[in-house]
Every structure is written in structure tokens, then in C-alpha cells.
Protein backbone atom coordinates (compact mmCIF):
# COMPACT_ATOMS: atom_id res chain seq x y z
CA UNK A 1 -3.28 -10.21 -71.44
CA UNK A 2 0.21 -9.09 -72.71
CA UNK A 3 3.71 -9.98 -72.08
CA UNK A 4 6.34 -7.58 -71.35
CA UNK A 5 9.89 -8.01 -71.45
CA UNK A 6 12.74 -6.25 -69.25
CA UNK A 7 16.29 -6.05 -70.45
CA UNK A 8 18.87 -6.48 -67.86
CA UNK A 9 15.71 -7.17 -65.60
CA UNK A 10 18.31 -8.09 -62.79
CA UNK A 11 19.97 -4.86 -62.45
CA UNK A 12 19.40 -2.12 -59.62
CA UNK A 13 16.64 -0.54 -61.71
CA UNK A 14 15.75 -3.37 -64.53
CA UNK A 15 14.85 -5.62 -61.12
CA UNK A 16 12.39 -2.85 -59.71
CA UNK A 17 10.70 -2.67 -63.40
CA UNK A 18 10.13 -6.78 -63.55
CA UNK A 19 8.67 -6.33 -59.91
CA UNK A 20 6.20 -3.98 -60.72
CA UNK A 21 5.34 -4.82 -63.73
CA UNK A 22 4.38 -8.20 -62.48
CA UNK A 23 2.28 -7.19 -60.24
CA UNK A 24 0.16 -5.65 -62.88
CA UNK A 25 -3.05 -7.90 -64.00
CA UNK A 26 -2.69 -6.09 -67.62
CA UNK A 27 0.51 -8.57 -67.92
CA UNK A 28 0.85 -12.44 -67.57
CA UNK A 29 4.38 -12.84 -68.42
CA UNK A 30 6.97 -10.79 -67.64
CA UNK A 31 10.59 -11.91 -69.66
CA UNK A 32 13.85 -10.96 -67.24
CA UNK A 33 15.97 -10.50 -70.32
CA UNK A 34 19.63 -11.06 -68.64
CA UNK A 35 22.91 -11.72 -69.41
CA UNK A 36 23.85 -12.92 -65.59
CA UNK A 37 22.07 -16.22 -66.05
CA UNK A 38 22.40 -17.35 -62.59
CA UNK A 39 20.91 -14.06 -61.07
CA UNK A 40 18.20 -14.50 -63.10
CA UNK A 41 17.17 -17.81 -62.70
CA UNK A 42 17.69 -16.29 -58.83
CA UNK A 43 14.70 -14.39 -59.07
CA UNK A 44 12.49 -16.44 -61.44
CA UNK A 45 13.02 -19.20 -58.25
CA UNK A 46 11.69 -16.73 -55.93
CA UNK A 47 9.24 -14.88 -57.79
CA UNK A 48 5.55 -15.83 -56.15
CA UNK A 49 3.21 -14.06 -58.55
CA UNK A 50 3.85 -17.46 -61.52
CA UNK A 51 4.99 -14.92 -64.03
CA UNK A 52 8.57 -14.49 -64.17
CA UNK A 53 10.47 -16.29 -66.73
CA UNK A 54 14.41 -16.04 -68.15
CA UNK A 55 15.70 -15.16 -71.52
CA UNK A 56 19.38 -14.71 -71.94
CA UNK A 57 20.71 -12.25 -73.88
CA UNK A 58 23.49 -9.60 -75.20
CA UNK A 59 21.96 -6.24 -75.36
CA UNK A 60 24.67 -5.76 -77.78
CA UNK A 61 24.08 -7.95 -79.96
CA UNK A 62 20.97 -7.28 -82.03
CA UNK A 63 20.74 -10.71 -83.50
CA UNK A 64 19.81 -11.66 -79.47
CA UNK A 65 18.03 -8.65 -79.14
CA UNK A 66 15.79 -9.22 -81.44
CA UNK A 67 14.94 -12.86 -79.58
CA UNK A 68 13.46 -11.13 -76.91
CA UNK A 69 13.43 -7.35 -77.00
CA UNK A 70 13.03 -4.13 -75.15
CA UNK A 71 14.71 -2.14 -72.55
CA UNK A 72 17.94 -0.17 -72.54
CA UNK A 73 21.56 0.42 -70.86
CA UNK A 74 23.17 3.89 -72.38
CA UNK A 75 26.09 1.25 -73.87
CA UNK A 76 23.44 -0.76 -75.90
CA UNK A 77 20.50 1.82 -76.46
CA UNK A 78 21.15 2.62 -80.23
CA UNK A 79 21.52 -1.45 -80.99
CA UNK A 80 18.20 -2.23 -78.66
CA UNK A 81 16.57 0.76 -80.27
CA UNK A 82 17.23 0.20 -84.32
CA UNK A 83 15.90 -3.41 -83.55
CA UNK A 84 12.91 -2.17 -81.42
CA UNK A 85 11.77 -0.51 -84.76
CA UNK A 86 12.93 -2.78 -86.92
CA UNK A 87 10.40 -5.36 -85.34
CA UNK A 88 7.87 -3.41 -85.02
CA UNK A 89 7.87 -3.38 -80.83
CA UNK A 90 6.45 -0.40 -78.75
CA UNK A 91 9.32 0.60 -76.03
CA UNK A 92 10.60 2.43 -72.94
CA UNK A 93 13.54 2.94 -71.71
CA UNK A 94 15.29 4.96 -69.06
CA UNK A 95 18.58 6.50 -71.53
CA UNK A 96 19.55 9.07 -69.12
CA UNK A 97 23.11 9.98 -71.18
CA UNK A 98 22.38 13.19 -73.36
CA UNK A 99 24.92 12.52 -76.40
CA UNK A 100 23.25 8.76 -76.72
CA UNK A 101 20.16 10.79 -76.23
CA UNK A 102 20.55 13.25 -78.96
CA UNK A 103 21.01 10.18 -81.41
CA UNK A 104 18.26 8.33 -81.09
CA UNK A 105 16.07 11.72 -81.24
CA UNK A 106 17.49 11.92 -84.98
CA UNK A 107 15.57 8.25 -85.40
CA UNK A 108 12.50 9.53 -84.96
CA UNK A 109 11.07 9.80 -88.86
CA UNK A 110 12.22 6.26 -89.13
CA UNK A 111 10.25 5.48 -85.89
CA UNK A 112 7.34 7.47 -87.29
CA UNK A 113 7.37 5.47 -91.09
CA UNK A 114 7.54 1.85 -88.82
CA UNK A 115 4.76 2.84 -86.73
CA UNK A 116 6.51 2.59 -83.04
CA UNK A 117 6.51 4.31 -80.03
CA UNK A 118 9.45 4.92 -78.40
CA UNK A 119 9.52 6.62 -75.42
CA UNK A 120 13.40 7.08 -74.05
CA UNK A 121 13.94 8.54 -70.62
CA UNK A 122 11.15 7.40 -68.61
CA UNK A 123 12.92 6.37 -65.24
CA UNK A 124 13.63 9.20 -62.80
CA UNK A 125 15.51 12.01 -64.01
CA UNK A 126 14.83 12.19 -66.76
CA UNK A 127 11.32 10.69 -67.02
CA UNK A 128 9.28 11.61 -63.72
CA UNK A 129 10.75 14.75 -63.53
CA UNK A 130 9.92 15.94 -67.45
CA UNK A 131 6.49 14.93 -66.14
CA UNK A 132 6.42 16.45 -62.99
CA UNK A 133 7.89 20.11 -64.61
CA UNK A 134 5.21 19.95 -67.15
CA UNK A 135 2.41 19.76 -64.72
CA UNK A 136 3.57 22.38 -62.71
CA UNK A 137 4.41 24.51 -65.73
CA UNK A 138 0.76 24.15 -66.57
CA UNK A 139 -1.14 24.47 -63.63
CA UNK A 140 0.44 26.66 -61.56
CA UNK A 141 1.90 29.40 -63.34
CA UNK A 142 1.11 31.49 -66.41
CA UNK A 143 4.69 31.82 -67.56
CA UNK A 144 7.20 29.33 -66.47
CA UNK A 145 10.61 30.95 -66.71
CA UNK A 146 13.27 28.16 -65.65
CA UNK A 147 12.89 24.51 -64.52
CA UNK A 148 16.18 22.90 -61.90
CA UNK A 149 16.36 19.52 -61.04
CA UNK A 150 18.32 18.17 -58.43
CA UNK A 151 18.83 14.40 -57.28
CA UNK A 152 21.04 12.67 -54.68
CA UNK A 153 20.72 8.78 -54.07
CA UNK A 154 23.27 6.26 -51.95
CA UNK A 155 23.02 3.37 -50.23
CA UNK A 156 22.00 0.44 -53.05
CA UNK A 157 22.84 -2.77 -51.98
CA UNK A 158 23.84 -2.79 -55.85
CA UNK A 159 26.69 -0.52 -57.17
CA UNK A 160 28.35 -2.32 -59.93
CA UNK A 161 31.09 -1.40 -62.48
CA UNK A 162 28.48 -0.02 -65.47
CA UNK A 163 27.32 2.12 -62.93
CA UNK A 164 30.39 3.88 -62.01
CA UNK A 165 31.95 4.15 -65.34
CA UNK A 166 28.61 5.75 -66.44
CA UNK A 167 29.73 7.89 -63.65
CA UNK A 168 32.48 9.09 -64.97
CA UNK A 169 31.18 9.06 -68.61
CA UNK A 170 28.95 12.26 -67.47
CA UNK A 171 31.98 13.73 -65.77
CA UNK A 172 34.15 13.85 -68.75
CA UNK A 173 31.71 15.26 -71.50
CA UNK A 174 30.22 18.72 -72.31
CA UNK A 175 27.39 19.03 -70.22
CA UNK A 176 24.38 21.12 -71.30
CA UNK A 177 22.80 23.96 -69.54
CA UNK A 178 19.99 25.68 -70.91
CA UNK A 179 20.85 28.99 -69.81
CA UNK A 180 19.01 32.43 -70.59
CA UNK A 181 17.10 31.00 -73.50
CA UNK A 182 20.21 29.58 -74.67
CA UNK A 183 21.75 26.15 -74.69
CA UNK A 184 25.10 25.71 -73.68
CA UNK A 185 27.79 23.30 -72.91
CA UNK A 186 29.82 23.73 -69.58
CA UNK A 187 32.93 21.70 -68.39
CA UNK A 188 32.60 19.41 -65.04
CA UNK A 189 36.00 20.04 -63.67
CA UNK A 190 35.91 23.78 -65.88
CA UNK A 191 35.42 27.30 -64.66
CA UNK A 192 31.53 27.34 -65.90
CA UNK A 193 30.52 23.95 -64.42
CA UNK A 194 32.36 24.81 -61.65
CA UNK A 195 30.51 28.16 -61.27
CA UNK A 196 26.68 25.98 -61.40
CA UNK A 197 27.60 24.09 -58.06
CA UNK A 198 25.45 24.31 -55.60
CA UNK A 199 24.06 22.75 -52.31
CA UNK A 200 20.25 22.31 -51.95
CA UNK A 201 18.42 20.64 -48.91
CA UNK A 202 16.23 17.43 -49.81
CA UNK A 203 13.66 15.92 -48.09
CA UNK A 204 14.72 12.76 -46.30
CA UNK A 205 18.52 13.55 -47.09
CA UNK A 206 18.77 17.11 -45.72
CA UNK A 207 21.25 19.99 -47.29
CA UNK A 208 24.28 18.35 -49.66
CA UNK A 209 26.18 19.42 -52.27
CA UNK A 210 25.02 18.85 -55.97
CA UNK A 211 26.90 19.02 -59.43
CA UNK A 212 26.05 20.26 -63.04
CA UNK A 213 24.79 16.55 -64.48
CA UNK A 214 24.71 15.85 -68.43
CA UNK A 215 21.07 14.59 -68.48
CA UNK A 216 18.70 14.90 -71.62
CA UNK A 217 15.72 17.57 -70.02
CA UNK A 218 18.06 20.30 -70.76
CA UNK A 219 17.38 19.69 -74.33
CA UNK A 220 14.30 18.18 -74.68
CA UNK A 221 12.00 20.35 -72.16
CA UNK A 222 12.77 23.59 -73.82
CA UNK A 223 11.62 22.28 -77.22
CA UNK A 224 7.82 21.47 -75.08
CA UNK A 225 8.05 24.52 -72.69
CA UNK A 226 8.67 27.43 -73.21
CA UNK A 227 11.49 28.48 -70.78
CA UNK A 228 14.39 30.61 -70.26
CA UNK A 229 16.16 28.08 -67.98
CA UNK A 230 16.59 24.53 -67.50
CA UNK A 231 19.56 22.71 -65.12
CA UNK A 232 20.46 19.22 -63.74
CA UNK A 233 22.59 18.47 -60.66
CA UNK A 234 22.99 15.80 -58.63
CA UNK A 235 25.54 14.23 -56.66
CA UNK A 236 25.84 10.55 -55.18
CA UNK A 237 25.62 9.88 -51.21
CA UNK A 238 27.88 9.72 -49.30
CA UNK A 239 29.07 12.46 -50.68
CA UNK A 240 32.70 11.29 -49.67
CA UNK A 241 31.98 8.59 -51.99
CA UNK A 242 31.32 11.06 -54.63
CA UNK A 243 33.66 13.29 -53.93
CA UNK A 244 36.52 10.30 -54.71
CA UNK A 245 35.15 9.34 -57.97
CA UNK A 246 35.12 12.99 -58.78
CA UNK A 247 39.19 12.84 -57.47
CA UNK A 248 39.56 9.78 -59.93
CA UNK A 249 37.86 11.24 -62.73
CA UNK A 250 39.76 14.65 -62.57
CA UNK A 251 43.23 12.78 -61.91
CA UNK A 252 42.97 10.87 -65.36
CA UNK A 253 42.23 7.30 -63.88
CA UNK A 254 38.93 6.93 -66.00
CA UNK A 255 40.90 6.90 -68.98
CA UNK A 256 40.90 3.53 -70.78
CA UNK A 257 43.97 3.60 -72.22
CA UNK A 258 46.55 0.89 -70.54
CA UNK A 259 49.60 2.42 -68.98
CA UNK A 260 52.71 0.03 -69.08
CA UNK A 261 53.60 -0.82 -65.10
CA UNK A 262 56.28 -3.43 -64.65
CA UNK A 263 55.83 -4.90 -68.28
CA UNK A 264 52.12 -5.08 -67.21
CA UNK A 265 49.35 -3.52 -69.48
CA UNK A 266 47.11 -1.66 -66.37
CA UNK A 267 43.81 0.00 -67.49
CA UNK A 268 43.13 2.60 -65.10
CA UNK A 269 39.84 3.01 -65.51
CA UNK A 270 39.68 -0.69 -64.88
CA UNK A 271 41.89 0.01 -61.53
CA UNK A 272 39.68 2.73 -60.22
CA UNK A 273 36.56 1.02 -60.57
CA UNK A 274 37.54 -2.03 -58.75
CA UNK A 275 38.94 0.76 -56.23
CA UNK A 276 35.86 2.79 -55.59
CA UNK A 277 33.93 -0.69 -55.29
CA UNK A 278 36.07 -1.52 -52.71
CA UNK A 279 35.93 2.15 -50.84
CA UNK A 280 32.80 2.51 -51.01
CA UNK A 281 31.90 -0.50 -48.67
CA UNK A 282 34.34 1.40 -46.04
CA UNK A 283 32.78 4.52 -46.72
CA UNK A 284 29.10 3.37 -46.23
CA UNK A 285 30.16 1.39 -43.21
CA UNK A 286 32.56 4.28 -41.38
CA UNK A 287 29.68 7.04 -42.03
CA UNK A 288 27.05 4.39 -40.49
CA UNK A 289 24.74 5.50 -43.78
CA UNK A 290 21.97 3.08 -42.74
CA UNK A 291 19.76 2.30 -45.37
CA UNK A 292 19.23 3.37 -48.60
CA UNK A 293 17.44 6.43 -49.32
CA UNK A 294 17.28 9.38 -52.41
CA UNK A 295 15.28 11.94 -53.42
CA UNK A 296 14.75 13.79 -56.74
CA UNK A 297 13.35 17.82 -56.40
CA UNK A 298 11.51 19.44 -59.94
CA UNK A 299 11.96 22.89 -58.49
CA UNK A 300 9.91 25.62 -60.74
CA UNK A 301 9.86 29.65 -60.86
CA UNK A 302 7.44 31.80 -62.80
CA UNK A 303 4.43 34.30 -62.33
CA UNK A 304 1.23 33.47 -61.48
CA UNK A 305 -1.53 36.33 -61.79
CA UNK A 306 1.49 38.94 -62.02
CA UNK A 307 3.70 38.21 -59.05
CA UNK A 308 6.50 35.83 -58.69
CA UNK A 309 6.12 32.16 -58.13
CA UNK A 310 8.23 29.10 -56.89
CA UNK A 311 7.03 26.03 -56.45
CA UNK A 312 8.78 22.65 -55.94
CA UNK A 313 7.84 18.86 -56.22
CA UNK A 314 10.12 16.15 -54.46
CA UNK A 315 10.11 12.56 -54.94
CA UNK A 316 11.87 11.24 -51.58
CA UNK A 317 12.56 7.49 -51.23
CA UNK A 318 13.78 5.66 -47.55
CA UNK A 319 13.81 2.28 -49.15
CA UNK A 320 14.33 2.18 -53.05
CA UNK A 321 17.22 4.91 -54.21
CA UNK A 322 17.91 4.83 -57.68
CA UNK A 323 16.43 1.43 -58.66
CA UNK A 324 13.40 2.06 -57.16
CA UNK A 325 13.08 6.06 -58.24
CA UNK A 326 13.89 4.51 -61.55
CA UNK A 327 12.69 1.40 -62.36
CA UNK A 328 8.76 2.60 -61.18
CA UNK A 329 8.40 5.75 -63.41
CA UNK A 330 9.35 3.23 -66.18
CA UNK A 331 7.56 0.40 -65.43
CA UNK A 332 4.28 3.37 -64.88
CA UNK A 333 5.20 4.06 -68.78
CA UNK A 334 4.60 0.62 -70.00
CA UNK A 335 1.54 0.58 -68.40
CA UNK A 336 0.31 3.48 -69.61
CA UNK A 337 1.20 2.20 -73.10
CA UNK A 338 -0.80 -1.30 -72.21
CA UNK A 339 -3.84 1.12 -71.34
CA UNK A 340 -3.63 3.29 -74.44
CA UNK A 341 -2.98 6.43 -73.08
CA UNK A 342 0.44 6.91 -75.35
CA UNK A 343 -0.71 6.82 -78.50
CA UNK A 344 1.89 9.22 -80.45
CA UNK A 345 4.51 7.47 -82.59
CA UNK A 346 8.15 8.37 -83.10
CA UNK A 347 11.07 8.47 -80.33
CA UNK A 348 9.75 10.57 -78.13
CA UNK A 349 10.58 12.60 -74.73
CA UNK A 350 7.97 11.66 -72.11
CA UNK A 351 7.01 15.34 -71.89
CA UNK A 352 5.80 15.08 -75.84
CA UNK A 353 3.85 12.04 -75.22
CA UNK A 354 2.79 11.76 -71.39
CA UNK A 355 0.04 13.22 -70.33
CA UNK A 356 1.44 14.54 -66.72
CA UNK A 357 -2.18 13.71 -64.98
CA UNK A 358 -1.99 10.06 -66.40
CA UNK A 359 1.52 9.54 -64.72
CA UNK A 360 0.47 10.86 -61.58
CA UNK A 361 -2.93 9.21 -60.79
CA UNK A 362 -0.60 5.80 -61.11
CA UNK A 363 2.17 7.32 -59.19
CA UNK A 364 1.07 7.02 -55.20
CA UNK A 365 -0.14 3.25 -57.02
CA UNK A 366 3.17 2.26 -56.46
CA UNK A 367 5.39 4.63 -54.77
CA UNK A 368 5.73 5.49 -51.04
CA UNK A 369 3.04 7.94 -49.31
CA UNK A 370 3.67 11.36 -48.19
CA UNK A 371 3.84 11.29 -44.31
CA UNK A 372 4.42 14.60 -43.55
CA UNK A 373 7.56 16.72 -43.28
CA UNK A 374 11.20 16.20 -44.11
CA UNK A 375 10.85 12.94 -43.03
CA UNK A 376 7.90 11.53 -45.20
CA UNK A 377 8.66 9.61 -48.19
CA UNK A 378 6.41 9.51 -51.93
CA UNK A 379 5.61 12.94 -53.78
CA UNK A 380 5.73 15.61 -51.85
CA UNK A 381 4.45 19.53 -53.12
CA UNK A 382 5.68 22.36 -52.07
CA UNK A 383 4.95 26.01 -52.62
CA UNK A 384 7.72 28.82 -51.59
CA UNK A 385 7.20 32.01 -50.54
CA UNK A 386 9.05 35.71 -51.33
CA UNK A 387 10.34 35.10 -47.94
CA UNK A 388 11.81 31.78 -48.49
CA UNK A 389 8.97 30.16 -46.23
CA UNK A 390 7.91 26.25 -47.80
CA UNK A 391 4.59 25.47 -47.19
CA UNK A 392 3.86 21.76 -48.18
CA UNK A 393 0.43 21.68 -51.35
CA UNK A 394 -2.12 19.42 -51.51
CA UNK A 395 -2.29 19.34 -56.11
């Protein structure tokens, strides 16, 4: 038996990870590493299965770190990481920022000399949907030409500041496109990114409006398969909700740098996240949202036997959103590492070190069934015709 332990284990997705990970018999402890000590010791109360204990800890700190280890946020990723190796620990995280992304891919040979596996990006997108791409790319075509993935999520009961200013962190850099063969950078609020919107209709959420996102499969799926095309858009529901941080982000208020009002220092990125908190409680309440629900669509074109082919994977959620489309593709990672079936060392894409099959015979373990239709929840396969006709696959 083997203990595991989740940094920021309290969060929207670290608390989904500690939950399903303890229910696994391959672990008898799972450690909620957290620096809200009260929260924690919340949920170690309440926990029934006996295995939940609390560590506190700075994930920025790698002194603390290296007290209890493992797990990322995008801020802390390159601290957690260099001390992950140092020590010697296997890890998974779910880095889902493509700059931090790119860096710790460069830490690989030092990875590879310590002996570790690393696997960064294994929560939703990325993670599930690398996955989920590759095992379409091989079994159902015989050339894959361009992978698009699409996500939408609202609702959380959880919707913090780190959240939001990562929000506005991927609206403000270069986002990468991996566009005829090529990749490229496009501008959120420029011409090109501007040019990649879109709407697409998602099962359980219906037809909204999604934006180019600066997630890491558009550089690390084209180095596995061999593509001419690979995009990311999402947006975040309500979409008025969205729609305002986008207003706030294009109007300058993410910016950290204080402006002087009254002879008081005012950091408006400070302002507009204690703003949006605030709106988006009116928001949620005014469009009677309900409860929380997301889905996230792998949608892939090719030939198969000579003619065209789409096909399309969707994993739709009524009751998690992002922690729960997160935190379980994760948490499925570790376990797969407990059970030996990542064996590769380095820092590694889960597309370079998952087998797809693996992920998805644990997958409808722990995530909602299929019930049919646009209304059914869990992984749902679909296969579209030349006439634009979807007829849901049993794979």
C-alpha cells in the first residue's frame, strides 16, 4: 500500500483528486497538502474512508515542498517540479499554461539522468483529451489530418482569485495554433485570434461561443501525431460572465501595475478580480444557471479507407465542471503509475507515455455514464457524416 500526496488538495480540482484517490485500495494515505489550514482540516474532519490527513505547505517554497511533495498550480509548477526530481518522486500534474509548459519540457534530460516520471498535463484539457485524440487517431482513421478541442465549464461552487487571474494570464499571451503543419502564435484580442472564434454545440450545454485558448496540445500532440492541425477553444459559462472578464482583460484592468487614485496605490488587476467575484454571483443567480455542468469535445477529421472522416468524443459533466473534469483524469494518472502501466521516464506529455486504452478502461470507473443523447453525461462517441448527420459509437 502507497501513500499519495495532493498539493492544494482543497482546491476546485486538487479536492476531486484527494476524493478519488482515496477511494482507491492501491492507497492508504492520502496527504491534502494545503496552505488554507482550516479548509483542510475541514475535510480531513469529514472524510469517512480513515485516510485523509493534513500537511501544510507553500507550493512556493521548495524547502516545504520538499516536506511533502507533488502536485502543481501553473504559479508554482517549475519550484514543485525541480524538487519532484530532485527527490527522486514520480509525479502528475495538471499544468495547463503553455509558456510554463514549454519549460519544464526543456527538464526532461535532467528528469531522465534522476530516474522520474513526470507526467504534466494530465487533468482535462490537456490530459484526457491528448488521450482521447490519440485513440481516435489510431483506431479510426488511417491519416489523421487535424485534431480541435473545445471546452466550456460554469457553475463551481468554487471560483477563486488564482482562477481568474489564470484567466486572464491566457488572454494576454501569444497563443499557439498549430495551423497547416505549422505552429503559430495568434493574438486573443488580435485580428488572427479573432478570426479562430467560433461557436460549437456541446452535449449537456448546447451551442455557445468558444475562444482560441493557450493550452499545451498544440505543441505537444504534433510532436506524437502526425497532423496538419491542432486548436484549443473554450470559453467559461455563463458566457456573460466570460464575456466581462474578456471586457476587463482587453480594457487594461489585469495589469498589475498600481495606478495612483486619491494618493491611493490601486492594483487593477487586484480591483477586477474582487469585481468579477462579486458579478459573477449576480450573473449565475439572474441567468438561473442551476447547477454546475461542462463538457470537453476531442473533435477529429481524417480518411479512413479513402474517404473523409470526422469523428468526435465528448466528455459532458451535470455535476463536477472543471474540478471534477480535472481532478479525475489526474487522479486516473496516478493510478496508472501505482499499477505500472507508465513506465517511461522524463517529463512527459500524457500522449508519450499513456497508453489511451489504459486511461479509458478506468475512465467510466469513475466518471458519469453515458445516458443517451444531448442530455447524458460520461464519454460520449460520436461519428459525423458528409451530411453533417451525428450518429452516437459504441468504441
Amino acid at each position: 500500500m502507497s501513500k499519495v500526496v495532493v498539493l492544494g488538495g482543497c482546491g476546485a480540482v486538487g479536492s476531486v483528486a484527494v476524493q478519488t484517490l482515496a477511494a482507491c485500495e492501491e492507497f492508504s494515505a492520502v496527504v491534502v497538502a494545503e496552505g488554507n489550514a482550516e479548509r483542510a482540516r475541514d475535510m480531513v474532519a469529514a472524510d469517512r474512508s480513515g485516510k485523509l490527513s493534513f500537511v501544510p505547505v507553500d507550493a512556493a517554497d521548495s524547502g516545504s515542498v520538499r516536506k511533502v511533495i507533488v502536485g502543481p498550480f501553473y504559479k508554482t509548477v517549475r519550484t514543485v517540479l525541480t524538487t519532484v526530481i530532485e527527490a527522486g518522486i514520480p509525479y502528475v500534474d495538471v499544468c495547463d499554461d503553455v509558456d510554463v509548459t514549454l519549460d519544464i519540457l526543456a527538464m526532461d534530460d535532467v528528469a531522465k539522468r534522476a530516474g522520474v516520471t513526470a507526467v504534466i498535463g494530465m487533468g482535462a484539457s490537456p490530459g484526457a483529451t491528448n488521450l482521447l485524440a490519440k485513440y481516435l487517431a489510431h483506431t479510426q482513421f488511417d491519416e489523421t489530418h487535424s485534431v480541435d478541442i473545445f471546452h466550456t465549464h460554469g457553475g463551481e461552487p468554487i471560483e477563486g482569485p488564482g482562477v481568474i487571474g489564470h484567466r486572464f494570464h491566457c488572454m494576454s499571451i501569444p497563443i499557439p495554433m498549430f495551423l497547416d503543419g505549422t505552429l503559430k502564435y495568434v493574438s486573443y484580442f488580435g485580428e488572427d485570434g479573432i478570426a479562430l472564434r467560433q461557436s460549437f454545440d456541446f452535449p449537456l450545454v448546447g451551442k455557445v461561443p468558444i475562444f482560441p485558448y493557450p493550452h499545451p496540445e498544440q505543441v505537444t500532440l504534433p510532436r506524437y501525431l502526425k497532423l496538419r492541425q491542432v486548436t484549443n477553444k473554450g470559453s467559461v459559462l455563463p458566457i456573460d460572465y466570460y464575456q466581462l472578464t474578456s471586457d476587463l482583460c482587453r480594457l487594461g484592468l489585469a495589469s498589475k501595475e498600481p495606478v495612483d487614485v486619491d494618493g491611493r496605490p490601486i492594483v487593477p488587476h487586484d480591483f477586477a478580480i474582487a469585481y468579477l467575484i462579486r458579478e459573477r454571483e449576480r450573473i449565475l443567480r439572474e441567468a438561473g444557471f442551476g447547477e454546475r455542468r461542462g463538457c470537453m469535445s476531442v473533435v477529429v477529421k481524417g480518411r479512413k479507407a479513402g474517404a473523409p472522416r470526422e469523428v468526435r468524443v465528448h466528455l459532458a459533466s451535470k455535476s463536477g465542471g472543471l474540478g471534477e473534469g480535472t481532478g479525475i483524469p489526474a487522479a486516473i494518472g496516478v493510478l496508472l503509475m501505482q499499477r505500472g502501466k507508465i513506465t517511461a521516464k522524463g517529463v512527459l506529455p500524457p500522449e508519450a507515455c499513456i497508453d489511451p486504452e489504459d486511461f479509458l478502461a478506468l475512465a467510466p470507473v469513475f466518471l458519469p455514464k453515458h445516458t443517451g443523447g444531448k442530455e447524458g453525461g460520461g464519454i460520449i462517441f460520436e461519428s459525423v457524416a458528409a451530411d453533417g448527420s451525428i450518429t452516437t459509437m459504441n468504441l
